[in-house]
Protein backbone atom coordinates (compact mmCIF):
# COMPACT_ATOMS: atom_id res chain seq x y z
CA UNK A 1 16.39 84.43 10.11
CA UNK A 2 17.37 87.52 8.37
CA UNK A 3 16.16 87.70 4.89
CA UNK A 4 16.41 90.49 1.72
CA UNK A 5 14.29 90.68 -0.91
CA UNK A 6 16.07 92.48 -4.07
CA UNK A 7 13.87 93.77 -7.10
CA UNK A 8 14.08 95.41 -9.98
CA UNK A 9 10.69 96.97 -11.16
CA UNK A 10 9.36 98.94 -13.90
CA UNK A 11 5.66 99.99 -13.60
CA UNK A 12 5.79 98.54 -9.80
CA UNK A 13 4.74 95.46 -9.82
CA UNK A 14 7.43 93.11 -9.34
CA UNK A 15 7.93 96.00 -6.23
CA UNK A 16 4.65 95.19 -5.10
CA UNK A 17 5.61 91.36 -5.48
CA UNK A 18 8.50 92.01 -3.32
CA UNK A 19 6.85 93.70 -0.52
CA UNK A 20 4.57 90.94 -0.18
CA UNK A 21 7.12 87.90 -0.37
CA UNK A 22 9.10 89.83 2.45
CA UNK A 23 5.77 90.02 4.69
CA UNK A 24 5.50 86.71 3.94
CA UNK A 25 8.72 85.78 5.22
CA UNK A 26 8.47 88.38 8.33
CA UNK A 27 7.02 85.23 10.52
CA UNK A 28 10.46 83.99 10.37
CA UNK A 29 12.38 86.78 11.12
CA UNK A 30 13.88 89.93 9.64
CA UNK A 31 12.51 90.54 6.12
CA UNK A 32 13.01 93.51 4.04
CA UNK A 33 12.19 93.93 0.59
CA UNK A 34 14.88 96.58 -1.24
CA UNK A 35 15.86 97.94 -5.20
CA UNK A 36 18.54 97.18 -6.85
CA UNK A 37 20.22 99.92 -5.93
CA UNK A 38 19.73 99.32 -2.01
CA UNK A 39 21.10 96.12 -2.41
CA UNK A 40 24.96 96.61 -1.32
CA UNK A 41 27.28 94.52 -0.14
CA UNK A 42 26.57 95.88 3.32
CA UNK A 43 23.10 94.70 2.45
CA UNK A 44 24.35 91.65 2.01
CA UNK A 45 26.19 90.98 4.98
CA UNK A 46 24.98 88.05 7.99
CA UNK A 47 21.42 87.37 5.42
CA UNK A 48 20.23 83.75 5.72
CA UNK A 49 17.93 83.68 2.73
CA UNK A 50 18.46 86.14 -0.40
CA UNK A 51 15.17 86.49 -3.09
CA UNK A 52 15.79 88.03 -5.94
CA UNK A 53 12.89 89.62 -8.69
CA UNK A 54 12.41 90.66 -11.77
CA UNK A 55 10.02 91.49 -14.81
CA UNK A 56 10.48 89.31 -17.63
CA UNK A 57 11.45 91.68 -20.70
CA UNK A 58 11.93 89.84 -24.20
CA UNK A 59 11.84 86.18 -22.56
CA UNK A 60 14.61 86.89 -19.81
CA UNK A 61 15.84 89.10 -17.84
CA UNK A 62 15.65 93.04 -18.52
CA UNK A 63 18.71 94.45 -20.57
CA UNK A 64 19.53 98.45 -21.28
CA UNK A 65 17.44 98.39 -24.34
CA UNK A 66 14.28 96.56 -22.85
CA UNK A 67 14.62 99.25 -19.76
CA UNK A 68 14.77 101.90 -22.11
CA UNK A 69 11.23 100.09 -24.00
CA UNK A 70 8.99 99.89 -21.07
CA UNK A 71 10.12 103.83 -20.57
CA UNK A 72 8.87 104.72 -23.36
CA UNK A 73 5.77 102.63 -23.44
CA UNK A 74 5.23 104.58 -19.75
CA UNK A 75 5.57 107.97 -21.33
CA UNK A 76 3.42 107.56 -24.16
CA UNK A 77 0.21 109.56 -24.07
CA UNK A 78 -2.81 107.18 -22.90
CA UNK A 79 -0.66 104.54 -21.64
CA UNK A 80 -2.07 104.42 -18.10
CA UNK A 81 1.62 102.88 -16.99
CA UNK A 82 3.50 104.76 -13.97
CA UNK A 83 7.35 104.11 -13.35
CA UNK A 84 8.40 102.48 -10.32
CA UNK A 85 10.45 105.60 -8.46
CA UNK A 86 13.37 103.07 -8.51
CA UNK A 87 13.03 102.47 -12.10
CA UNK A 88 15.96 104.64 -13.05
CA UNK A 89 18.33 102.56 -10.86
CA UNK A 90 20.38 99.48 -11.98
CA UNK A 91 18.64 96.63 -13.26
CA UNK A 92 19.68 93.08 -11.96
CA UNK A 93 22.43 92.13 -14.75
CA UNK A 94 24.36 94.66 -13.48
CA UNK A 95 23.80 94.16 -10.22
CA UNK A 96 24.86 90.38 -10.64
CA UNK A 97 27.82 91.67 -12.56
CA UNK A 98 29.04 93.77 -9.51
CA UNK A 99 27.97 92.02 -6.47
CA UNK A 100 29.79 89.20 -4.48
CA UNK A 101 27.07 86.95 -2.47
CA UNK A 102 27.24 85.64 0.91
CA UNK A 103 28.79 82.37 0.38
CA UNK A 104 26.04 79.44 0.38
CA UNK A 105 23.71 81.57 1.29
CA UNK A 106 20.06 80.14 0.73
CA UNK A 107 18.15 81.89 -2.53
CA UNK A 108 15.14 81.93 -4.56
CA UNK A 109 14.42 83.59 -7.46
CA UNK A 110 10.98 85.15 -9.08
CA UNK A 111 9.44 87.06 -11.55
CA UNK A 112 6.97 88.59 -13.12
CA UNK A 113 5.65 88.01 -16.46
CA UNK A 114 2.46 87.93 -19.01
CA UNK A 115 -0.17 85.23 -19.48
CA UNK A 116 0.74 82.48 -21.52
CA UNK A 117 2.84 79.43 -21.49
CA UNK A 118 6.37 80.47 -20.29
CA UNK A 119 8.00 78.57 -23.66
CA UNK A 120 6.12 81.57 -25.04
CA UNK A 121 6.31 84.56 -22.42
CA UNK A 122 9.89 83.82 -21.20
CA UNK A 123 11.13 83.72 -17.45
CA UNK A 124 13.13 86.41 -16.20
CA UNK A 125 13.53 83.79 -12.93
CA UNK A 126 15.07 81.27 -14.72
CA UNK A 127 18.08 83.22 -15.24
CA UNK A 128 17.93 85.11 -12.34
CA UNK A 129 18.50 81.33 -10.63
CA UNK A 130 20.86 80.33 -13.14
CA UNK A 131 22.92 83.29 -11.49
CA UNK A 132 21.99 83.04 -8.36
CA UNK A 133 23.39 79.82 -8.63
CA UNK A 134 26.72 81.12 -10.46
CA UNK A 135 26.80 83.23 -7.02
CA UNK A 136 27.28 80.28 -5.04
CA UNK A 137 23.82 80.67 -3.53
CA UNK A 138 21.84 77.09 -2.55
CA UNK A 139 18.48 77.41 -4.31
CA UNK A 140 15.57 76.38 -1.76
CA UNK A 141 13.02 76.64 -4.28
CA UNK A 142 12.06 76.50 -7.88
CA UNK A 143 11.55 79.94 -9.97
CA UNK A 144 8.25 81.41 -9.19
CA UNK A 145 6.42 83.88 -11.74
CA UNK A 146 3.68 85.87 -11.09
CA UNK A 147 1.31 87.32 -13.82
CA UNK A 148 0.32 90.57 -15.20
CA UNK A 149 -2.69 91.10 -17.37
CA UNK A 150 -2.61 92.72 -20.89
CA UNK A 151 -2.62 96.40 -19.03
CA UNK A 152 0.39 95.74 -17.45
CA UNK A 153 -1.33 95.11 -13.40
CA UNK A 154 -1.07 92.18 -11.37
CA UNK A 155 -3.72 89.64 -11.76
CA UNK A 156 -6.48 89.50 -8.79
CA UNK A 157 -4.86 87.43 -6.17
CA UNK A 158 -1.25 87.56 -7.03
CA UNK A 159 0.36 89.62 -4.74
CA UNK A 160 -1.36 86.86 -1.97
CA UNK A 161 -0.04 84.05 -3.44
CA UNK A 162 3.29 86.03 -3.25
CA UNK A 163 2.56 86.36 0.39
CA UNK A 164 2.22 82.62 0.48
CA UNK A 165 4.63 82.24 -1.15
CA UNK A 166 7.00 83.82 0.85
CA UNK A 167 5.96 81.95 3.83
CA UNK A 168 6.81 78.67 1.88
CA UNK A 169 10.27 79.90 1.95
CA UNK A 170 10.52 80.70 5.14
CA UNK A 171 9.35 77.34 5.76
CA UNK A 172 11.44 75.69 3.12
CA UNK A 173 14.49 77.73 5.05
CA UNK A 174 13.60 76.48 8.74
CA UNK A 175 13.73 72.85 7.30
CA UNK A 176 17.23 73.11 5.56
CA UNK A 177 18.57 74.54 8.76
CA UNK A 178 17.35 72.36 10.77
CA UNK A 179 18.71 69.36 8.63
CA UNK A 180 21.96 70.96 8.45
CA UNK A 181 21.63 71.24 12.44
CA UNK A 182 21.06 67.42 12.43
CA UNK A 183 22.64 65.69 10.08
């Protein structure tokens, strides 16, 4: 099984996400996590399984302005936040916008987000999905967020659950093919 994992990331932790879903998924074959930017059609081409990440910026998913916010929250004196290196690149509405997806391939979609009740945090996977389906893509699992603390850092044992995670759709992905195979 040959799976990507495509991210956007601000202060590197929905990167760090990323890099653990596709070890996660590795059991099952081919997994590579990539930015935005890497994410080309050529990409694209013969994946089984396409996951697809985010930070959740004013409820959803990032937009010009919200990128431009969490720059400036980086650069300001005493704000102990570092830019993801691929921060500068294209964030994910664009990247919807200008990408065609394999057709049926299987998808999931993540985030990652503040405490709280998502009615009040938002979901930046929930419309990640909602595109993902638009795509044409077969969801194999619901929207998973994982949470950052008030300083902007993963919470203690995130980045393993996104290892199990990614396992779980590896998992998730063997079954569908093997129904397909049999029924």
């Amino acid at each position: 099984m040959r799976t990507l994992v495509v991210y956007e990331s601000m202060f590197g932790n929905t990167h760090r996400v990323a890099e653990r879903i596709a070890a996660g998924l590795a059991a099952a074959g081919e997994a590579r996590a990539v930015p935005v930017a890497e994410a080309t059609d050529e990409a694209l081409e013969g994946i089984d399984l396409l996951v697809v990440g985010g930070p959740t910026h004013v409820h959803g998913m990032t937009s010009a302005r919200s990128r431009q916010a969490a720059h400036d929250q980086a650069v300001r004196p005493g704000s102990g936040l570092t830019m993801d290196p691929d921060a500068e690149g294209p964030g994910l509405r664009d990247w919807f916008d200008q990408r065609r997806l394999p057709h049926a391939c299987a998808a999931a979609a993540f985030d990652t987000r503040m405490h709280g009740a998502p009615a009040l945090t938002g979901r930046a996977s929930k419309g990640i999905a909602k595109r993902l389906a638009r795509h044409g893509a077969r969801l194999v699992a619901d929207p998973e967020s994982f949470i950052v603390d008030r300083d902007n850092h993963l919470d203690d044992g995130e980045a393993e659950r996104a290892g199990a995670w990614g396992a779980s759709l590896a998992e998730a992905c063997r079954s569908a093919m093997t129904e397909g195979r049999h029924g």
